[in-house]
C-alpha atoms as a PDB file:
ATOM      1  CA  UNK A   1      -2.725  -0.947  11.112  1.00  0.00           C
ATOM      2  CA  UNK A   2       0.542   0.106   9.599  1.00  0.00           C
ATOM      3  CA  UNK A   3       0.197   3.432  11.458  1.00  0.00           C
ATOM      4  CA  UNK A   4      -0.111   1.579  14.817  1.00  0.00           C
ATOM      5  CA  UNK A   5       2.466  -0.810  14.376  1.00  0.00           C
ATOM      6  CA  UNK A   6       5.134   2.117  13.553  1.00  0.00           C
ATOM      7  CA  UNK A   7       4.455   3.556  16.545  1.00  0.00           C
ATOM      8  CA  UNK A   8       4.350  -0.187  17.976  1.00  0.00           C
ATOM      9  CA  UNK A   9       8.147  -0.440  16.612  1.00  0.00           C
ATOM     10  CA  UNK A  10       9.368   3.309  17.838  1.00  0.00           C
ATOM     11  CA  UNK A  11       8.148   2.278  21.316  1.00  0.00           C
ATOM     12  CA  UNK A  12      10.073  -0.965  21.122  1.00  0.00           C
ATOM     13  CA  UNK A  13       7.928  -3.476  20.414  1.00  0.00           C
ATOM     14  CA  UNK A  14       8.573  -5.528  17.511  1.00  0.00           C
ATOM     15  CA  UNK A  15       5.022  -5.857  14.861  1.00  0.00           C
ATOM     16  CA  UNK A  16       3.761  -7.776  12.366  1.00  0.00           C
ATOM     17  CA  UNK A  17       0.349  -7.295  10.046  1.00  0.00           C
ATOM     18  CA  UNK A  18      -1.121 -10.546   8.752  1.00  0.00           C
ATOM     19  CA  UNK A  19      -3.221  -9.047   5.548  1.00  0.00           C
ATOM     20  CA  UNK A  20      -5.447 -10.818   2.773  1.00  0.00           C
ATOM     21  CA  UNK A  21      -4.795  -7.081   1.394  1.00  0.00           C
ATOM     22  CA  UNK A  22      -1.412  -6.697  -0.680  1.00  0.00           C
ATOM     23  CA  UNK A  23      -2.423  -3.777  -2.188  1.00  0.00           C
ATOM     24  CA  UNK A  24      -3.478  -1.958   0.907  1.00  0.00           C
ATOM     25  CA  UNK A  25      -0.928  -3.434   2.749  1.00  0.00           C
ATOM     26  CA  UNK A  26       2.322  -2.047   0.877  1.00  0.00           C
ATOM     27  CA  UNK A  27       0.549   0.704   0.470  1.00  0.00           C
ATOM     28  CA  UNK A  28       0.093   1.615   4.695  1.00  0.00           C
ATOM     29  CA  UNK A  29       3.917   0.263   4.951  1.00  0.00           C
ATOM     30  CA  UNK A  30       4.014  -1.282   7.946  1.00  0.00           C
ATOM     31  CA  UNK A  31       7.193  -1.999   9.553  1.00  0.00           C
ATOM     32  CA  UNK A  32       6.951  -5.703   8.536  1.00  0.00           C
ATOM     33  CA  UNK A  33       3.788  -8.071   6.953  1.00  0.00           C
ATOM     34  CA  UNK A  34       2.752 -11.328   6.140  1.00  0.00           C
ATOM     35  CA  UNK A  35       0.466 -11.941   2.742  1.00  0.00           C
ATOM     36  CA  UNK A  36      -1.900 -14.674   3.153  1.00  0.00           C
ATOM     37  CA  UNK A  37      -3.761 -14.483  -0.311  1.00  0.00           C
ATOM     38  CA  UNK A  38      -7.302 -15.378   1.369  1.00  0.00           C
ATOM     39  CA  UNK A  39     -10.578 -14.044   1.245  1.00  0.00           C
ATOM     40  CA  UNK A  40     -10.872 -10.638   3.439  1.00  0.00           C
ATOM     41  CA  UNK A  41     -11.948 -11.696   6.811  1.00  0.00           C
ATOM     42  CA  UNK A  42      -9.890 -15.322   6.897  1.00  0.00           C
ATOM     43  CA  UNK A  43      -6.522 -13.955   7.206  1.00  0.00           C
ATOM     44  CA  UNK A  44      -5.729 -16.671   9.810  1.00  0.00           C
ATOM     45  CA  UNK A  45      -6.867 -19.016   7.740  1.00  0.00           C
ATOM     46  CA  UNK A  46     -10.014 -21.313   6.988  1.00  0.00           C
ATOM     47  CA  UNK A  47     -12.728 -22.202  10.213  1.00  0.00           C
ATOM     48  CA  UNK A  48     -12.302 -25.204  11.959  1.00  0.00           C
ATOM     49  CA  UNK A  49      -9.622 -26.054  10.266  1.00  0.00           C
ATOM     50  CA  UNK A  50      -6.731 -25.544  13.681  1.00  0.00           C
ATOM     51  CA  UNK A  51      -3.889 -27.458  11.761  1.00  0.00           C
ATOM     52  CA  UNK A  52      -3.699 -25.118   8.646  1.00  0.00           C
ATOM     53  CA  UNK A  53      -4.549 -22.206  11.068  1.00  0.00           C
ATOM     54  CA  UNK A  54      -1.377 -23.219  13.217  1.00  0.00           C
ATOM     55  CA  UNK A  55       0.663 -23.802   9.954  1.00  0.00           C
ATOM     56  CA  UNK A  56      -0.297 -19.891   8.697  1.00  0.00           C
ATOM     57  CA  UNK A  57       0.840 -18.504  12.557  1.00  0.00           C
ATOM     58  CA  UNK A  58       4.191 -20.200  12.816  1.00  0.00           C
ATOM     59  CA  UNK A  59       4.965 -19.234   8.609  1.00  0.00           C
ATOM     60  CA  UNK A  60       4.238 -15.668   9.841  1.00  0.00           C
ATOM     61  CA  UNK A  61       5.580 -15.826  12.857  1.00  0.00           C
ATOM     62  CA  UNK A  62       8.843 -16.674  11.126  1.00  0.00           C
ATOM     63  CA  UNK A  63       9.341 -13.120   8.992  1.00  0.00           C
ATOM     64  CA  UNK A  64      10.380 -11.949  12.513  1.00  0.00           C
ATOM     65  CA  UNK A  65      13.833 -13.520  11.562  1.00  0.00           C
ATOM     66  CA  UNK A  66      13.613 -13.226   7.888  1.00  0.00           C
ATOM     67  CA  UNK A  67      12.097  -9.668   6.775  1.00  0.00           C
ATOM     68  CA  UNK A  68      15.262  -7.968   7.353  1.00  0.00           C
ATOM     69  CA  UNK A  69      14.079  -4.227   6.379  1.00  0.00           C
ATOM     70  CA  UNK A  70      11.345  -2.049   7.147  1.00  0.00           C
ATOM     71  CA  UNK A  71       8.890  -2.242   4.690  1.00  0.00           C
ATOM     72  CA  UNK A  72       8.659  -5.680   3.731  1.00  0.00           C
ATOM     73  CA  UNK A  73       6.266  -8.126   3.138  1.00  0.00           C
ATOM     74  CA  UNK A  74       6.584 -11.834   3.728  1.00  0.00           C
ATOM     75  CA  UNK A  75       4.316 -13.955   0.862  1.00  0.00           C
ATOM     76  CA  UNK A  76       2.314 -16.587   2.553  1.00  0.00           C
ATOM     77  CA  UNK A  77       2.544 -20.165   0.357  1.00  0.00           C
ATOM     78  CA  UNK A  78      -0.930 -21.227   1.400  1.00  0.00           C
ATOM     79  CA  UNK A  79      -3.734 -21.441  -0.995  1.00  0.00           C
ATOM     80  CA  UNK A  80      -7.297 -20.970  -0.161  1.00  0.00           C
ATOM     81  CA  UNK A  81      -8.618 -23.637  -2.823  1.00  0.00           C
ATOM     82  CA  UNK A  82      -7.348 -25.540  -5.624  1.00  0.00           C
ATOM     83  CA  UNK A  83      -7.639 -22.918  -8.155  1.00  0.00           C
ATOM     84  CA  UNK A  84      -8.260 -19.252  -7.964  1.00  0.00           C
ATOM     85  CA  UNK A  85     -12.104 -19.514  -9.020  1.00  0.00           C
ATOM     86  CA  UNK A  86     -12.620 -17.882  -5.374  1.00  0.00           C
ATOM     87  CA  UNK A  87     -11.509 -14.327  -6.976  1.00  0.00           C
ATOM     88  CA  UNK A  88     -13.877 -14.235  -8.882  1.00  0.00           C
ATOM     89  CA  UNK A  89     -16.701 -14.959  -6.906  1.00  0.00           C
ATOM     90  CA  UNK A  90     -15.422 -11.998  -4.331  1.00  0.00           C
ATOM     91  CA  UNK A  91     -15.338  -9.697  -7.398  1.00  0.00           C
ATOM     92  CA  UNK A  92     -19.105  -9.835  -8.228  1.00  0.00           C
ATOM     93  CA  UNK A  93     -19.661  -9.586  -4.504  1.00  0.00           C
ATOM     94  CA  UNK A  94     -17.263  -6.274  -4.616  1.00  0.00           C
ATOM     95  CA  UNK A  95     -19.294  -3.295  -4.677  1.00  0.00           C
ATOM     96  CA  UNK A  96     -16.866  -0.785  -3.119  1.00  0.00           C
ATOM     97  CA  UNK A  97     -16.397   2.679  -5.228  1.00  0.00           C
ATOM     98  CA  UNK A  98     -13.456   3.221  -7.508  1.00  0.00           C
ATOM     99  CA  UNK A  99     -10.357   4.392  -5.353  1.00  0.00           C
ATOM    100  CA  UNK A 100      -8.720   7.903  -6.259  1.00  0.00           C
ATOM    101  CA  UNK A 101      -5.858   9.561  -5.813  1.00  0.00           C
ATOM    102  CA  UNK A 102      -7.021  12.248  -3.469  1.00  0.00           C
ATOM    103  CA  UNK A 103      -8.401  12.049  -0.541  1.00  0.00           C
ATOM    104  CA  UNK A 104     -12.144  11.119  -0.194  1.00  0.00           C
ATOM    105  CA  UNK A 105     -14.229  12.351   2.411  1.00  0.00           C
ATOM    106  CA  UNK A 106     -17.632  11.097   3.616  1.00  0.00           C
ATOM    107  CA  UNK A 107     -19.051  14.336   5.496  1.00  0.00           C
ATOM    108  CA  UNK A 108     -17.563  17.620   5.170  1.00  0.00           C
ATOM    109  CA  UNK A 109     -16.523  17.771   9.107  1.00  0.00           C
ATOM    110  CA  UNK A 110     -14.373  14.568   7.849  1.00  0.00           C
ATOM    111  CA  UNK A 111     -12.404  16.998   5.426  1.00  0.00           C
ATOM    112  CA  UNK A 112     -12.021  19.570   7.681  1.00  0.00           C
ATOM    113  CA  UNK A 113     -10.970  17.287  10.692  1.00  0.00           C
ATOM    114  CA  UNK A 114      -8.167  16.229   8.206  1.00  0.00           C
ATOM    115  CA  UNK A 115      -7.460  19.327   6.834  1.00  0.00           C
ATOM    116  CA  UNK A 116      -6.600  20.973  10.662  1.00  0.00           C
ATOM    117  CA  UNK A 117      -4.142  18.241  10.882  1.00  0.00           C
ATOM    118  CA  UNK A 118      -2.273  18.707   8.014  1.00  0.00           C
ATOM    119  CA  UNK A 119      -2.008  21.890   9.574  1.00  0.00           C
ATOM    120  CA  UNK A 120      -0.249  21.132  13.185  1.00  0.00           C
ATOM    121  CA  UNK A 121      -0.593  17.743  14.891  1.00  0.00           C
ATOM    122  CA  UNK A 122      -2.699  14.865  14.499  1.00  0.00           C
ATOM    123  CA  UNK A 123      -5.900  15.111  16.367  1.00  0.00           C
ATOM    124  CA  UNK A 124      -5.606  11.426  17.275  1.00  0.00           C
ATOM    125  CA  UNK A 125      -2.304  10.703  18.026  1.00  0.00           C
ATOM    126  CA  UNK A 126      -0.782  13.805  19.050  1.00  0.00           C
ATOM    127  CA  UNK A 127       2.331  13.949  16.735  1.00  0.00           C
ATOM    128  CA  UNK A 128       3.440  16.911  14.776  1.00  0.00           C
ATOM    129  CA  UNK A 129       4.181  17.287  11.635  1.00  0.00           C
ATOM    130  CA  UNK A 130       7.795  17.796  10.610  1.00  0.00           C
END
């Protein structure tokens, strides 16, 4: 998302990720974020429950005014429970491989696809490299 929202921005139009991903989130640099420390896949908050999901919007809504440079991410005060015994439940569930460094590819035309666009332009967006 951070790569569509930067070209969101150079167009004109002001962006902002909502992510349950800090990490990956600072990491992609978007132009601006909000950080709602929730499980992946609630990042608007908890089901059927409108009033908190309203209360997360208009929080987010509001690093519009105050994330003042590009980069920044706006820490959400919500809480998913009372405690953080959620965590580890979503660890043992976690069964993604280790993350590296380098790139990791799934099928070699995946490496070579990103290999020709180091090379000139992006095969999906169309910008060159400077």
């Amino acid at each position: 998302m951070g790569l569509a929202a930067r070209q969101a921005e150079e167009a004109g139009i002001p962006t902002l990720c909502l992510s349950s991903a800090l990490d990956i989130t600072r990491s992609v640099n978007p132009p601006r974020a909000a950080f709602l420390d929730f499980p992946l896949g609630h990042t608007a908050g908890k089901a059927h429950e409108p009033g908190l999901q309203r209360a997360i919007m208009l929080e987010a809504l509001e690093a519009f005014s105050s994330l003042r440079e590009p980069g920044q991410v706006k820490l959400l005060p919500f809480r998913w429970d009372k405690d953080d015994s959620w965590k580890r439940a979503m660890d043992r569930l976690d069964t993604r491989l280790p993350r590296f460094d380098t790139p990791q590819y799934q099928f070699d035309e995946d490496r070579a696809l990103a290999e020709a666009a180091r090379e000139g332009s992006c095969p999906v967006c169309g910008i060159a490299e400077e």
